[in-house]
C-alpha atoms as a PDB file:
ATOM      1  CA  UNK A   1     -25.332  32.421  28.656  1.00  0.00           C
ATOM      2  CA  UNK A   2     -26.692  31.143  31.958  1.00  0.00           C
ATOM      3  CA  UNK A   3     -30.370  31.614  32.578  1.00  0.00           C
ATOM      4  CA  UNK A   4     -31.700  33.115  36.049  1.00  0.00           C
ATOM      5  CA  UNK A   5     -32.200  29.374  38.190  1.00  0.00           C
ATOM      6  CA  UNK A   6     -29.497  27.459  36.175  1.00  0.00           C
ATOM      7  CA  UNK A   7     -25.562  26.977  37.934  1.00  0.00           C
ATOM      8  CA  UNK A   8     -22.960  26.358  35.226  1.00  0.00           C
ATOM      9  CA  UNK A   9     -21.181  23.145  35.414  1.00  0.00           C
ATOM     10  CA  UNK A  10     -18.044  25.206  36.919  1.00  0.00           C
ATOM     11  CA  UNK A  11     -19.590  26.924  39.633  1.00  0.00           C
ATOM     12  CA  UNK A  12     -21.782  23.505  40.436  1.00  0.00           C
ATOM     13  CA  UNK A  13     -18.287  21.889  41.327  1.00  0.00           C
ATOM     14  CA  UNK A  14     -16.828  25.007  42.708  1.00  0.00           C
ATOM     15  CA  UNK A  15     -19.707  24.667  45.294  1.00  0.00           C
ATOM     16  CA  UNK A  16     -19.461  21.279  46.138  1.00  0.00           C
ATOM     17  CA  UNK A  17     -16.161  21.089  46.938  1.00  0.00           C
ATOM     18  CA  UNK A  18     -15.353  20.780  51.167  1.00  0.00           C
ATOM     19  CA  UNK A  19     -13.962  24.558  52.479  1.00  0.00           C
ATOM     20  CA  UNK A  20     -11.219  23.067  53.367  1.00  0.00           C
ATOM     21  CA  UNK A  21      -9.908  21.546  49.742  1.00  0.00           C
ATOM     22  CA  UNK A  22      -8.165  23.266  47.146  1.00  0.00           C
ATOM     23  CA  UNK A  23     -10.001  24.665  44.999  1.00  0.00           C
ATOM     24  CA  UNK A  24      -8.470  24.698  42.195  1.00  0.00           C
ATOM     25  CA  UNK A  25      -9.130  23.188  38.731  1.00  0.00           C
ATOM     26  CA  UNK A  26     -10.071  19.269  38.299  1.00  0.00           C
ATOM     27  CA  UNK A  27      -7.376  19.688  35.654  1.00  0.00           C
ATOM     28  CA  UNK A  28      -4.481  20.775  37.194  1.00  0.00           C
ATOM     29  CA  UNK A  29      -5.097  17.555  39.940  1.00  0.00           C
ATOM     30  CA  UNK A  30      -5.752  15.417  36.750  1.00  0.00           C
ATOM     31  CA  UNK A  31      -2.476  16.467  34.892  1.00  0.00           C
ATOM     32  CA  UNK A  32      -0.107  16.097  37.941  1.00  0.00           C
ATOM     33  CA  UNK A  33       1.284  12.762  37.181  1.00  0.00           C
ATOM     34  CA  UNK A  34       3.806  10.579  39.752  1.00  0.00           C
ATOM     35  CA  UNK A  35       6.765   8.419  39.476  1.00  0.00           C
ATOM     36  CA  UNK A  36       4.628   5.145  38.069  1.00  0.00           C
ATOM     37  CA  UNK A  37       3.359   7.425  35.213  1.00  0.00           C
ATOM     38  CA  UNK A  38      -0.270   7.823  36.344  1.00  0.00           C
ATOM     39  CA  UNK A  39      -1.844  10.690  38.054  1.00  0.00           C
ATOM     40  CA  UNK A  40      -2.231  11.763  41.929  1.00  0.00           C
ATOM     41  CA  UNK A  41      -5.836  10.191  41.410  1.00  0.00           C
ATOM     42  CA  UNK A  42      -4.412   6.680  39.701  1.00  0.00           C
ATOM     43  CA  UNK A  43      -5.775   7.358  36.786  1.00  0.00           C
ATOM     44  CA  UNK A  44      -3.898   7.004  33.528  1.00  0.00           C
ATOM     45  CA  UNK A  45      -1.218   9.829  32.260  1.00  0.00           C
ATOM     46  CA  UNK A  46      -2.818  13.080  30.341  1.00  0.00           C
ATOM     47  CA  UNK A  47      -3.363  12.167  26.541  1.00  0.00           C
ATOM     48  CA  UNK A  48      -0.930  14.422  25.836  1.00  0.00           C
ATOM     49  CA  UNK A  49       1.982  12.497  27.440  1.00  0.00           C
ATOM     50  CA  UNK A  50       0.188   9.263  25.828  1.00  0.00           C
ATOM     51  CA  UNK A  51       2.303   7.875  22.535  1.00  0.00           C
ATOM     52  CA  UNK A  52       4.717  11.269  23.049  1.00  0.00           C
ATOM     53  CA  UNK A  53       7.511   8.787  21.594  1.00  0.00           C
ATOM     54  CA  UNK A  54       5.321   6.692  19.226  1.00  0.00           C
ATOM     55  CA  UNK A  55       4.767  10.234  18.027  1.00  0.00           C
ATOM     56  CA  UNK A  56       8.477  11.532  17.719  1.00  0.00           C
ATOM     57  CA  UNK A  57       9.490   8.201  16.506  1.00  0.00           C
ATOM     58  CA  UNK A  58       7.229   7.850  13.539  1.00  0.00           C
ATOM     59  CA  UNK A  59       7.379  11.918  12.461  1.00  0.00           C
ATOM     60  CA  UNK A  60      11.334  11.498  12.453  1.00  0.00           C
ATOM     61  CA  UNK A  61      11.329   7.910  10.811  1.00  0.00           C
ATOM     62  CA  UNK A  62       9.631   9.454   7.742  1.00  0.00           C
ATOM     63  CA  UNK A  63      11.137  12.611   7.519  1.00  0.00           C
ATOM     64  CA  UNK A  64      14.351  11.276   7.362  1.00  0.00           C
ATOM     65  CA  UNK A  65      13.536   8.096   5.363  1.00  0.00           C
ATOM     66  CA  UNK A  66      11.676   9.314   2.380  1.00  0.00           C
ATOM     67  CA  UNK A  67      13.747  11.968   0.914  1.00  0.00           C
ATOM     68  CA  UNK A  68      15.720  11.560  -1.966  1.00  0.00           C
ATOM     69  CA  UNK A  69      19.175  12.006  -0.439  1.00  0.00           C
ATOM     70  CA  UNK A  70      18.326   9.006   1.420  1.00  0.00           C
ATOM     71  CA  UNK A  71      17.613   7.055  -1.710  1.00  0.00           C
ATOM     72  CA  UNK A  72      19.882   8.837  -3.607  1.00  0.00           C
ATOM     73  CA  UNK A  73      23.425   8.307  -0.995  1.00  0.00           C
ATOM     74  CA  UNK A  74      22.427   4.908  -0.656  1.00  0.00           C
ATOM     75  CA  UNK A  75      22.324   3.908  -4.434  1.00  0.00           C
ATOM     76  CA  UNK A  76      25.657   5.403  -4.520  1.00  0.00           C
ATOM     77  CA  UNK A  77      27.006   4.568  -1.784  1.00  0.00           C
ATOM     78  CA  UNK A  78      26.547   0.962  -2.639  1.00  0.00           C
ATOM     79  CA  UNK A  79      27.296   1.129  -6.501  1.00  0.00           C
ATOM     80  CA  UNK A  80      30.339   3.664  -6.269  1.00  0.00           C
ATOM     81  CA  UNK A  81      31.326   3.793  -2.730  1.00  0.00           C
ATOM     82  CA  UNK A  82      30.831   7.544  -2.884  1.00  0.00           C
ATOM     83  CA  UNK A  83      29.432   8.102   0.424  1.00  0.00           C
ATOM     84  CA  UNK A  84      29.069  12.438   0.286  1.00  0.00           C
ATOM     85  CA  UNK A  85      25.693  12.677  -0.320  1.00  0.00           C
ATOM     86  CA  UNK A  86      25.108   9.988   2.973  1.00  0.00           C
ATOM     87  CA  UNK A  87      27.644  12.296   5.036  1.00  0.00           C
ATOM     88  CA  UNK A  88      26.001  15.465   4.088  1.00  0.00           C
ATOM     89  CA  UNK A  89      22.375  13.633   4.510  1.00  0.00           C
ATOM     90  CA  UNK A  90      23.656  12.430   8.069  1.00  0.00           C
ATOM     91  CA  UNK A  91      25.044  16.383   9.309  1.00  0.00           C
ATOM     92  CA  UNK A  92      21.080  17.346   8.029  1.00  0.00           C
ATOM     93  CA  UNK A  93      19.875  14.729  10.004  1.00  0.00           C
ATOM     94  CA  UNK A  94      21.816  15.818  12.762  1.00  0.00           C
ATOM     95  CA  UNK A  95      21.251  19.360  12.940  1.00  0.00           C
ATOM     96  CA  UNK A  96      17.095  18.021  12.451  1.00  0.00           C
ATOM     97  CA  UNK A  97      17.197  15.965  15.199  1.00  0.00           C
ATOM     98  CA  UNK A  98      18.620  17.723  18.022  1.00  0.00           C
ATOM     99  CA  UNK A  99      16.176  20.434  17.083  1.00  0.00           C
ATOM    100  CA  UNK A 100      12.892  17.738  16.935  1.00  0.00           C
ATOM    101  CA  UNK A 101      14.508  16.127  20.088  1.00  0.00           C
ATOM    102  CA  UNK A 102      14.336  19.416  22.106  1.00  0.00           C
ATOM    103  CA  UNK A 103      10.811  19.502  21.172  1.00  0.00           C
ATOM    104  CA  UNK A 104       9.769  15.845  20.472  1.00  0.00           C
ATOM    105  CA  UNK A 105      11.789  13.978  23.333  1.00  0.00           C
ATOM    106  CA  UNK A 106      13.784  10.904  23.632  1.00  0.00           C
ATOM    107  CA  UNK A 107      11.361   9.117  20.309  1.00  0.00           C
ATOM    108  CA  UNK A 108      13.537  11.063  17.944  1.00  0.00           C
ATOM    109  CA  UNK A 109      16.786   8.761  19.186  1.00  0.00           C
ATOM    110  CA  UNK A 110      14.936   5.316  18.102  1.00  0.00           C
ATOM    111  CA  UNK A 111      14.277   7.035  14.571  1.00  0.00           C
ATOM    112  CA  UNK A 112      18.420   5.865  13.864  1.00  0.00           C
ATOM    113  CA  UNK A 113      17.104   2.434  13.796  1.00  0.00           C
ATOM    114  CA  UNK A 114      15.176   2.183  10.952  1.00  0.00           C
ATOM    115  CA  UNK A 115      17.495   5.129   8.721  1.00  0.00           C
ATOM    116  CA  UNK A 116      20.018   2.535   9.283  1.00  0.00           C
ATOM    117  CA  UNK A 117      18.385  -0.601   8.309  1.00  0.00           C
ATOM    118  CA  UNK A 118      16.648   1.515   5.701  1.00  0.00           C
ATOM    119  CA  UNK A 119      19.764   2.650   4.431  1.00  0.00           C
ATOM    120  CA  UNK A 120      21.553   0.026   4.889  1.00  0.00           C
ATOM    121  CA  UNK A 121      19.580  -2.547   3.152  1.00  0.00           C
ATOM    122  CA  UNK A 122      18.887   0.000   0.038  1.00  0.00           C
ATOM    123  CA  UNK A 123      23.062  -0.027  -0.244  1.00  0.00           C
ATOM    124  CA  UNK A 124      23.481  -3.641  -0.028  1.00  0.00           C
ATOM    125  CA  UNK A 125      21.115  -3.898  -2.471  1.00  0.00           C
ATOM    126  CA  UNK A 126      22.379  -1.411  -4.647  1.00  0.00           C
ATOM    127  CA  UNK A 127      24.141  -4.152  -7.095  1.00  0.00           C
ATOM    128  CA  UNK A 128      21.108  -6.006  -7.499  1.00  0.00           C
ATOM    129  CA  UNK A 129      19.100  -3.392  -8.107  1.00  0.00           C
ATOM    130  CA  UNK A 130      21.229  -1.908 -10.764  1.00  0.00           C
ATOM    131  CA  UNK A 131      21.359  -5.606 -12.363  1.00  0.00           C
ATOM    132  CA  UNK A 132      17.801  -5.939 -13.079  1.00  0.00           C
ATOM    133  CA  UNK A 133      16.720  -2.223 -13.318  1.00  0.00           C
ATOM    134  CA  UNK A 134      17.650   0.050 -16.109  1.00  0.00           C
ATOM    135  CA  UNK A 135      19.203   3.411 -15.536  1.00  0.00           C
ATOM    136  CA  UNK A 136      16.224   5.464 -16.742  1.00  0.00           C
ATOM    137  CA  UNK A 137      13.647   3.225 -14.687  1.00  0.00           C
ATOM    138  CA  UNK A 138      15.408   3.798 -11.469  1.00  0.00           C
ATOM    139  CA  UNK A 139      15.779   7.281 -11.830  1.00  0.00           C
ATOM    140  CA  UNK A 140      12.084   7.803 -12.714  1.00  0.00           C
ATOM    141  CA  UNK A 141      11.369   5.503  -9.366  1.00  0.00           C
ATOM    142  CA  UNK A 142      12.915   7.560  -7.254  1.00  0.00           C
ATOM    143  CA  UNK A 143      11.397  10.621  -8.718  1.00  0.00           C
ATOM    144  CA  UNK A 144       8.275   9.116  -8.142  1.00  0.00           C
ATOM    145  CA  UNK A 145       9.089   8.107  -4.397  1.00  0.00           C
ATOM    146  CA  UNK A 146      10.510  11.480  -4.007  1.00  0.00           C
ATOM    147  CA  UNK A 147       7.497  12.423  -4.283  1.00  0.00           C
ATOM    148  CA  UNK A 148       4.681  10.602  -2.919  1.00  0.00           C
ATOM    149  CA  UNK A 149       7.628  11.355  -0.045  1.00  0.00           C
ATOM    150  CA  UNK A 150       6.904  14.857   0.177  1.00  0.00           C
ATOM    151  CA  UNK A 151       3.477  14.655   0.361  1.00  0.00           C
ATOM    152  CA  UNK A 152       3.916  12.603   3.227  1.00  0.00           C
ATOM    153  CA  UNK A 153       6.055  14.856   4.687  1.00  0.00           C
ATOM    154  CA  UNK A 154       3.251  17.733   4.227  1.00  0.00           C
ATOM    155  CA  UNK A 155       1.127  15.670   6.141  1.00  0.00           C
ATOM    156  CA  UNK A 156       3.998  15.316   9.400  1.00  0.00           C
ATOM    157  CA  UNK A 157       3.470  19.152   8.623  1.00  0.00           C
ATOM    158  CA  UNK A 158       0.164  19.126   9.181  1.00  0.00           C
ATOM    159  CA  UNK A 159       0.026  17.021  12.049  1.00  0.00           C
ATOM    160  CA  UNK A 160       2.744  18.606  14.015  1.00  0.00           C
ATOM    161  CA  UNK A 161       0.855  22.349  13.538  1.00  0.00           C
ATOM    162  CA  UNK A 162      -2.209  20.404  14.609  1.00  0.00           C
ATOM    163  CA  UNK A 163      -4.504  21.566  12.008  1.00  0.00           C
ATOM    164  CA  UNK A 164      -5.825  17.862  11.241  1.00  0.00           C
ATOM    165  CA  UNK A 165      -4.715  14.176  12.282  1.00  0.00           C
ATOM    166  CA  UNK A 166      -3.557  12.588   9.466  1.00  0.00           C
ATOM    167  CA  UNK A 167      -2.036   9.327  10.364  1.00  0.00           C
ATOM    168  CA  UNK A 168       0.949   9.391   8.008  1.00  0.00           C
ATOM    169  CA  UNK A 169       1.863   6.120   9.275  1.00  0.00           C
ATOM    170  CA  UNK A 170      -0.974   4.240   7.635  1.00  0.00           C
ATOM    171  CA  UNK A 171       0.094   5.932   4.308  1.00  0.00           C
ATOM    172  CA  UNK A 172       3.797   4.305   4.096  1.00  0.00           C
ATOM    173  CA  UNK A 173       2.229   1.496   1.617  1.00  0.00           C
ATOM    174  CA  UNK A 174       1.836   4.285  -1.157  1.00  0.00           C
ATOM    175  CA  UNK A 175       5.609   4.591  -1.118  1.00  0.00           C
ATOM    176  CA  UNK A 176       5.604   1.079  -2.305  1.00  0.00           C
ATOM    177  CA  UNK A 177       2.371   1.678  -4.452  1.00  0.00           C
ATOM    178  CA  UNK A 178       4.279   4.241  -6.248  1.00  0.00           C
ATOM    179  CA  UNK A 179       7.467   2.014  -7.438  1.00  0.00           C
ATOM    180  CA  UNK A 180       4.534  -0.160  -8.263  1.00  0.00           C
ATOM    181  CA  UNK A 181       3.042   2.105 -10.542  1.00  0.00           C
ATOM    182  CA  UNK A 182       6.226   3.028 -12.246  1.00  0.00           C
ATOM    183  CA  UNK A 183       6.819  -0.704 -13.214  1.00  0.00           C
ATOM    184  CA  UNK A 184       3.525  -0.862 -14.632  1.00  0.00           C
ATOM    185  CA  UNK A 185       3.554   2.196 -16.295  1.00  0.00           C
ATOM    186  CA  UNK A 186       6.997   1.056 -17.657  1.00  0.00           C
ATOM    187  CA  UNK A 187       5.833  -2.070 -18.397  1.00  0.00           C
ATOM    188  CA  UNK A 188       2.877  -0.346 -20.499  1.00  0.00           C
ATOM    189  CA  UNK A 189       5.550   1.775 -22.706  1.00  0.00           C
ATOM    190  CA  UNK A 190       7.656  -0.995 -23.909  1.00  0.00           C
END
């Protein structure tokens, strides 16, 4: 509430701006942004618009990275050369992206890059893996990244209904953390 003698901070720059100007909201002339990607004023580009693709990029990466179907096709893609549960993974990730790209922008197309390298190097591996890791080990590994995975994912969640910043990005090592602790664990029980 405003106090008889005191001029809120809106109508103080109401009043000081020339007759002649528009008077319209510092914000409006701070968001209008030109061709070099700064505003009218030369300042920089609303946060909003700031890491828009870092954003997109990242939130897609993980989504489509740290399920099990991507674990899961790979492995048998590269032991069996069965390659359904990558084709059904890839009309998923599809239908997924077009819907985060109408919303997320152009980050969601770089997200390929790392599914496929990912992928890629989880399926060329496949052999090796399956030479040095017991049946019953692997599956329990993947359980275990399957889940530290979704809680991950819960945390995209969280970030992209903006109830908290979580920066899900940082977290990625516990994916590696968990394999770790299955090996241990294993490595306990025998």
């Amino acid at each position: 509430m405003i106090r008889a003698g005191e001029k809120s901070e809106t109508i103080q720059s109401f009043a000081e701006t020339p007759a002649g100007a528009d008077r319209g909201s510092k914000a409006s002339a701070d968001a209008a942004p030109t061709a070099s990607g700064g505003n009218a004023d030369g300042g920089e580009a609303p946060k909003v618009q700031q890491g828009r693709l870092a954003l997109a990029f990242v939130n897609t990466t993980l989504i489509y990275c740290v399920g099990a179907m991507a674990i899961l096709g790979a492995l048998d893609g590269g032991l069996r050369g069965q390659h359904d549960i990558l084709y059904t993974k890839s009309m998923l990730d599809g239908f997924t992206a077009i819907i985060f790209a109408s919303t997320m922008g152009v980050g969601v197309l770089f997200s390929a890059i790392p599914v496929f390298l990912y992928q890629g190097m989880i399926a060329l591996a496949a052999s090796g893996i399956a030479a040095f890791i017991q049946q019953e080990l692997l599956d329990e590994i993947i359980v275990q990244i399957t889940a530290v995975g979704g809680i991950l994912i819960m945390g995209i969640g969280i970030n992209l209904l903006e109830i908290r910043k979580i920066r899900v990005a940082n977290l990625l090592p516990s994916l590696l953390a968990a394999v770790a602790a299955v090996l241990i664990m294993h490595g306990f029980a025998s």
